[in-house]
PDB file of N, CA and C in Angstrom:
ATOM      1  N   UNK A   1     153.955 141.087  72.936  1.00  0.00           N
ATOM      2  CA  UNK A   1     154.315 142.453  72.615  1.00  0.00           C
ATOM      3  C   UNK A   1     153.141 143.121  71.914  1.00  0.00           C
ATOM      4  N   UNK A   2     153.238 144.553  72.382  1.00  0.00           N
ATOM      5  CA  UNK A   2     151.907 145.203  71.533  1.00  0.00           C
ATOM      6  C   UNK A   2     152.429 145.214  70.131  1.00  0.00           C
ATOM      7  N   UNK A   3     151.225 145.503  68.773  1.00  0.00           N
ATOM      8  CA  UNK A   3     151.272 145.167  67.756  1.00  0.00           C
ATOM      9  C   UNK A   3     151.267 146.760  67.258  1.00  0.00           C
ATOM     10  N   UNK A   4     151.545 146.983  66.117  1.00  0.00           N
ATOM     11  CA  UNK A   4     151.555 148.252  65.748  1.00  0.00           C
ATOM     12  C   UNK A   4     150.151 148.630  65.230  1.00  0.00           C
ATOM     13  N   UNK A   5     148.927 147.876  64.911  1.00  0.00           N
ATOM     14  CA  UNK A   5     147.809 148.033  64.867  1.00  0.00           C
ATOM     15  C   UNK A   5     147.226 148.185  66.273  1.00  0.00           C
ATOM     16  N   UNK A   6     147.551 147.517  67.585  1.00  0.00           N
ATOM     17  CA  UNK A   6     147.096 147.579  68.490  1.00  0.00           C
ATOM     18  C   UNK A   6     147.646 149.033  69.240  1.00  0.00           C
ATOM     19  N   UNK A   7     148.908 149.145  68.945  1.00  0.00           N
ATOM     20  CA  UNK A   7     149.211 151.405  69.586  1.00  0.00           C
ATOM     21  C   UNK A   7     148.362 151.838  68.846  1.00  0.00           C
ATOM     22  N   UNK A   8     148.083 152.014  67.112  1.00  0.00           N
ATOM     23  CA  UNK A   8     146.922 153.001  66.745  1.00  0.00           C
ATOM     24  C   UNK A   8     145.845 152.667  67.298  1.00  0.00           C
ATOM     25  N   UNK A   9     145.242 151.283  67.406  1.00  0.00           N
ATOM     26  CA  UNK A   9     143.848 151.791  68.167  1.00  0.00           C
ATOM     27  C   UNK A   9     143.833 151.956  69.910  1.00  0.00           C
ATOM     28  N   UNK A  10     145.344 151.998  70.180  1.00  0.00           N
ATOM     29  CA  UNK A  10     145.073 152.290  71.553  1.00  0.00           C
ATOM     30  C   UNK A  10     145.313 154.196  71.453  1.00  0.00           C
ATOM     31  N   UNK A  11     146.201 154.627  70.683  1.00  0.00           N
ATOM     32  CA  UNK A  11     146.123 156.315  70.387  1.00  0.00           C
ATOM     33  C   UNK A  11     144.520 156.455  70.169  1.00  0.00           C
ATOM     34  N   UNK A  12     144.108 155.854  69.274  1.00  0.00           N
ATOM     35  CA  UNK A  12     142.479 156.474  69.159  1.00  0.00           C
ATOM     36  C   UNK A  12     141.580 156.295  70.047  1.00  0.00           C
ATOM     37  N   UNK A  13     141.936 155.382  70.730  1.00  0.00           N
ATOM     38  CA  UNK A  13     140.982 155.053  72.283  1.00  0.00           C
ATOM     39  C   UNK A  13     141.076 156.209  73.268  1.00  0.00           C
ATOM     40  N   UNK A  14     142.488 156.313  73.819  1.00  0.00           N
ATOM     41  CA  UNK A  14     143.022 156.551  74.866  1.00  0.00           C
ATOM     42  C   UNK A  14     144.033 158.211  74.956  1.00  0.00           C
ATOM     43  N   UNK A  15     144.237 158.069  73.481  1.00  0.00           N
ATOM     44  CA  UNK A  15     144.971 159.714  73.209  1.00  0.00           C
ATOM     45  C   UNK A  15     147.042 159.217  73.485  1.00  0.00           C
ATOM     46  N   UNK A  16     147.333 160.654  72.737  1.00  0.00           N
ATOM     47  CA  UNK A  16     148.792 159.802  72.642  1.00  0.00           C
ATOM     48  C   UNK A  16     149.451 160.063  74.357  1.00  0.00           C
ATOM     49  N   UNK A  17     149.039 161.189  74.870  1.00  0.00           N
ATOM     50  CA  UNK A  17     150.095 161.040  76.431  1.00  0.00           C
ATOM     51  C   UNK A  17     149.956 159.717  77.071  1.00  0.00           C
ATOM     52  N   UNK A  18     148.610 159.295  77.008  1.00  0.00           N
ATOM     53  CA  UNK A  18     148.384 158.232  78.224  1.00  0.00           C
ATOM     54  C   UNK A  18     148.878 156.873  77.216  1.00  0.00           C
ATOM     55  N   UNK A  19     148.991 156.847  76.160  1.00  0.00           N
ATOM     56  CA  UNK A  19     149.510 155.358  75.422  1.00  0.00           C
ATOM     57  C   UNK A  19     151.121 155.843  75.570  1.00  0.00           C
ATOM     58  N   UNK A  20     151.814 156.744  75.680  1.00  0.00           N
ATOM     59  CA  UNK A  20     152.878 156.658  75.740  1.00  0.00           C
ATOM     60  C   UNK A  20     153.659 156.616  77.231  1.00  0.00           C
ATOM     61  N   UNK A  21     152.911 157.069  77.991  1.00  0.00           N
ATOM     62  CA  UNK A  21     152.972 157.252  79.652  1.00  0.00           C
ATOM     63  C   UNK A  21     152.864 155.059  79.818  1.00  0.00           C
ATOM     64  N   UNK A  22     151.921 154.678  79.682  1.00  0.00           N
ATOM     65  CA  UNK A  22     151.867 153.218  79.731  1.00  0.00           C
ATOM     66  C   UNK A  22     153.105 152.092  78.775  1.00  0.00           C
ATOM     67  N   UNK A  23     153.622 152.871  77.854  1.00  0.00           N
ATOM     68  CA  UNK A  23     155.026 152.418  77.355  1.00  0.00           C
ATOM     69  C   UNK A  23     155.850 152.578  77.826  1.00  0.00           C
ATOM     70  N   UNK A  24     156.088 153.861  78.056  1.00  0.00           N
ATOM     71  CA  UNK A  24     157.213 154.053  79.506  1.00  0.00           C
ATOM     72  C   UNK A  24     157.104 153.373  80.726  1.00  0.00           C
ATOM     73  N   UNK A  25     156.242 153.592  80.940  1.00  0.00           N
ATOM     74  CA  UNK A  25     155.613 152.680  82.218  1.00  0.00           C
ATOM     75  C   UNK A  25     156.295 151.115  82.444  1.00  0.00           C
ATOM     76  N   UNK A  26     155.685 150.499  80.901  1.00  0.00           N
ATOM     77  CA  UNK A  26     156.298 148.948  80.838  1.00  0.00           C
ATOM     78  C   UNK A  26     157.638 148.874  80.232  1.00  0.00           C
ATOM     79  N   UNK A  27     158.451 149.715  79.744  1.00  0.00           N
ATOM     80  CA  UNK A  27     159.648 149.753  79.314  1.00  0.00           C
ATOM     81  C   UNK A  27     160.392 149.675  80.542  1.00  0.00           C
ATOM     82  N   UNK A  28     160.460 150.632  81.351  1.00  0.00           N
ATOM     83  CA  UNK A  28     161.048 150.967  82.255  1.00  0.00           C
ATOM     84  C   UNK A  28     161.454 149.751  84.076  1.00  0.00           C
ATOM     85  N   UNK A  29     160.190 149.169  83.835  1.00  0.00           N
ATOM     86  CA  UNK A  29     159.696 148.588  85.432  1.00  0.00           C
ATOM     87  C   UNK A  29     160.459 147.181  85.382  1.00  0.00           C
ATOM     88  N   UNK A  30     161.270 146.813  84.579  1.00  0.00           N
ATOM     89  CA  UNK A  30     162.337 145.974  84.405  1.00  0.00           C
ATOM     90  C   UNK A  30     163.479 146.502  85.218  1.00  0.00           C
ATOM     91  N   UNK A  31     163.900 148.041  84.520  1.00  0.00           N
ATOM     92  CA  UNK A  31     164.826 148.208  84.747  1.00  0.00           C
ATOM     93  C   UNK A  31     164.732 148.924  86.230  1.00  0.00           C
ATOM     94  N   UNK A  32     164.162 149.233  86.839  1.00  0.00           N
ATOM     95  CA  UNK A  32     163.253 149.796  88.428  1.00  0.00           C
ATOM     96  C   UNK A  32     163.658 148.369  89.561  1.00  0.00           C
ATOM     97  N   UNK A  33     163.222 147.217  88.586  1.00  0.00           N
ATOM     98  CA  UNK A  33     163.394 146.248  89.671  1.00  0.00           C
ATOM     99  C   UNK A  33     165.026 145.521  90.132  1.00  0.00           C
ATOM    100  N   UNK A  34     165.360 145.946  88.477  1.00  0.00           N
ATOM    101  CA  UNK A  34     166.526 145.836  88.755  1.00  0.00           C
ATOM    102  C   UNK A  34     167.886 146.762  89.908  1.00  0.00           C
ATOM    103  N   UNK A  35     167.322 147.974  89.820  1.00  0.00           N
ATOM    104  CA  UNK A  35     168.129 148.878  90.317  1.00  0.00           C
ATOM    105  C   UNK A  35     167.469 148.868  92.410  1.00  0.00           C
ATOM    106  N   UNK A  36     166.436 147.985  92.179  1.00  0.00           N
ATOM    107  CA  UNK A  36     165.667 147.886  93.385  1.00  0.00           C
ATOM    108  C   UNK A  36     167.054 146.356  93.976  1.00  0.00           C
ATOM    109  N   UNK A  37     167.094 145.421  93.382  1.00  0.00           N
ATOM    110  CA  UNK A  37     167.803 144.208  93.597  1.00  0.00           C
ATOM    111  C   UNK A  37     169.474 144.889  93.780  1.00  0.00           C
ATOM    112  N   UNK A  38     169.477 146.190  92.791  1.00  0.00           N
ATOM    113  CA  UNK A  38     171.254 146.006  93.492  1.00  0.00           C
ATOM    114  C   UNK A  38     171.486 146.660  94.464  1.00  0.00           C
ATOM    115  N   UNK A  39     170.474 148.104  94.937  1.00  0.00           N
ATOM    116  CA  UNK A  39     170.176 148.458  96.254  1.00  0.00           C
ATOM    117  C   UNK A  39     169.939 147.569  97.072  1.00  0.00           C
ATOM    118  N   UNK A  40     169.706 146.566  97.459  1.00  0.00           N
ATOM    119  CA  UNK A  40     169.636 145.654  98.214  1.00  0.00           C
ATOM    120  C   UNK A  40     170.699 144.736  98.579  1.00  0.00           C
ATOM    121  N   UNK A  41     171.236 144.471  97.294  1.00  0.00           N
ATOM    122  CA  UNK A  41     172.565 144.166  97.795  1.00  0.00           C
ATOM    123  C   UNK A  41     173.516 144.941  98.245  1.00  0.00           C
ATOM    124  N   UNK A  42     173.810 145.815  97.778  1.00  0.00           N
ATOM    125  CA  UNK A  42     174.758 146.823  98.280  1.00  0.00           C
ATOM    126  C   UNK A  42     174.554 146.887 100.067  1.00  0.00           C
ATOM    127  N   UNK A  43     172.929 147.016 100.113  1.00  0.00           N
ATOM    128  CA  UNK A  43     172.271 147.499 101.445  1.00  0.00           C
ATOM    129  C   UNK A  43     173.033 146.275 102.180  1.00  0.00           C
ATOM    130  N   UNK A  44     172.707 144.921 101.924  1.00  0.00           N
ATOM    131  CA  UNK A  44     173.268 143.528 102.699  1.00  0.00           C
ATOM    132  C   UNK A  44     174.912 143.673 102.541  1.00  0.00           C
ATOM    133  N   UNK A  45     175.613 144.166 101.670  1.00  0.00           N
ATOM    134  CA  UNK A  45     177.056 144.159 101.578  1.00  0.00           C
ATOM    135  C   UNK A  45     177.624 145.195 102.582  1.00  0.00           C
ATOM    136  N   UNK A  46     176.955 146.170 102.402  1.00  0.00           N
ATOM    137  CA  UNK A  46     177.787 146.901 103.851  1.00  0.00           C
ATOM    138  C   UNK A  46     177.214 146.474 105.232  1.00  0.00           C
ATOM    139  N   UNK A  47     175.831 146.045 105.683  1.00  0.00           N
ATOM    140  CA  UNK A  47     175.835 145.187 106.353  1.00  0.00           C
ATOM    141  C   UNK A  47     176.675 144.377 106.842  1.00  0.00           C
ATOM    142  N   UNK A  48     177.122 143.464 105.886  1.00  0.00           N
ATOM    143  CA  UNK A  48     178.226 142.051 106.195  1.00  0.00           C
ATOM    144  C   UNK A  48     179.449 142.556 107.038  1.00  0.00           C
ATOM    145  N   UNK A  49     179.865 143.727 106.288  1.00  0.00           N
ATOM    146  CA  UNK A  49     180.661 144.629 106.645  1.00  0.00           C
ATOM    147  C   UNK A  49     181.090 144.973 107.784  1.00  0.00           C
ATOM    148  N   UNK A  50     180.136 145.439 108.268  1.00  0.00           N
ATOM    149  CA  UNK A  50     179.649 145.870 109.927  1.00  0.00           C
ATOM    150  C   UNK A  50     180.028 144.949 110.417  1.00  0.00           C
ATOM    151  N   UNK A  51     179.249 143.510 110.422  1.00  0.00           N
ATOM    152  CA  UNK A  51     179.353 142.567 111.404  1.00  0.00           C
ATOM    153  C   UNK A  51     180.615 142.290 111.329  1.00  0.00           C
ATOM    154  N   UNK A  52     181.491 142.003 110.143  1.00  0.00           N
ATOM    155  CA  UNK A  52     182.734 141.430 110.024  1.00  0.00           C
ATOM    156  C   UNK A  52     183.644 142.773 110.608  1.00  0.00           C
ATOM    157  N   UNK A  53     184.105 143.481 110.921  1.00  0.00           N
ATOM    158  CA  UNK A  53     184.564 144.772 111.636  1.00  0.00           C
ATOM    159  C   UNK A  53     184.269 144.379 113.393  1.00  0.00           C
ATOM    160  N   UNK A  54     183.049 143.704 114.105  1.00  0.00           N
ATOM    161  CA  UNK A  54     182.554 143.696 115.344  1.00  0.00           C
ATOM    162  C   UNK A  54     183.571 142.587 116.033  1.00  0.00           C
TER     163      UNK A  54
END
């Protein structure tokens, strides 16, 4: 995990949009993959669907 010494010298490096754009960034891409995995199922569940109806 970043350190709270390591966000200030990444604000002074980098400026605050782009250190906070890259927190969002990694906050978020958990929850992206997740919502990617239940679209997929859903996608294979009505699938099954289909075939079981034929």
């Amino acid at each position: 995990m970043i350190g709270e010494g390591n966000i200030i010298q990444l604000i002074g490096n980098f400026g605050f949009p782009i250190v906070v754009t890259i927190y969002l960034l990694h906050r978020f891409e958990n929850k992206i993959e997740s919502l990617e995995n239940t679209i997929q199922n859903i996608a294979n569940a009505v699938n099954n669907s289909k075939e079981k109806r034929k």
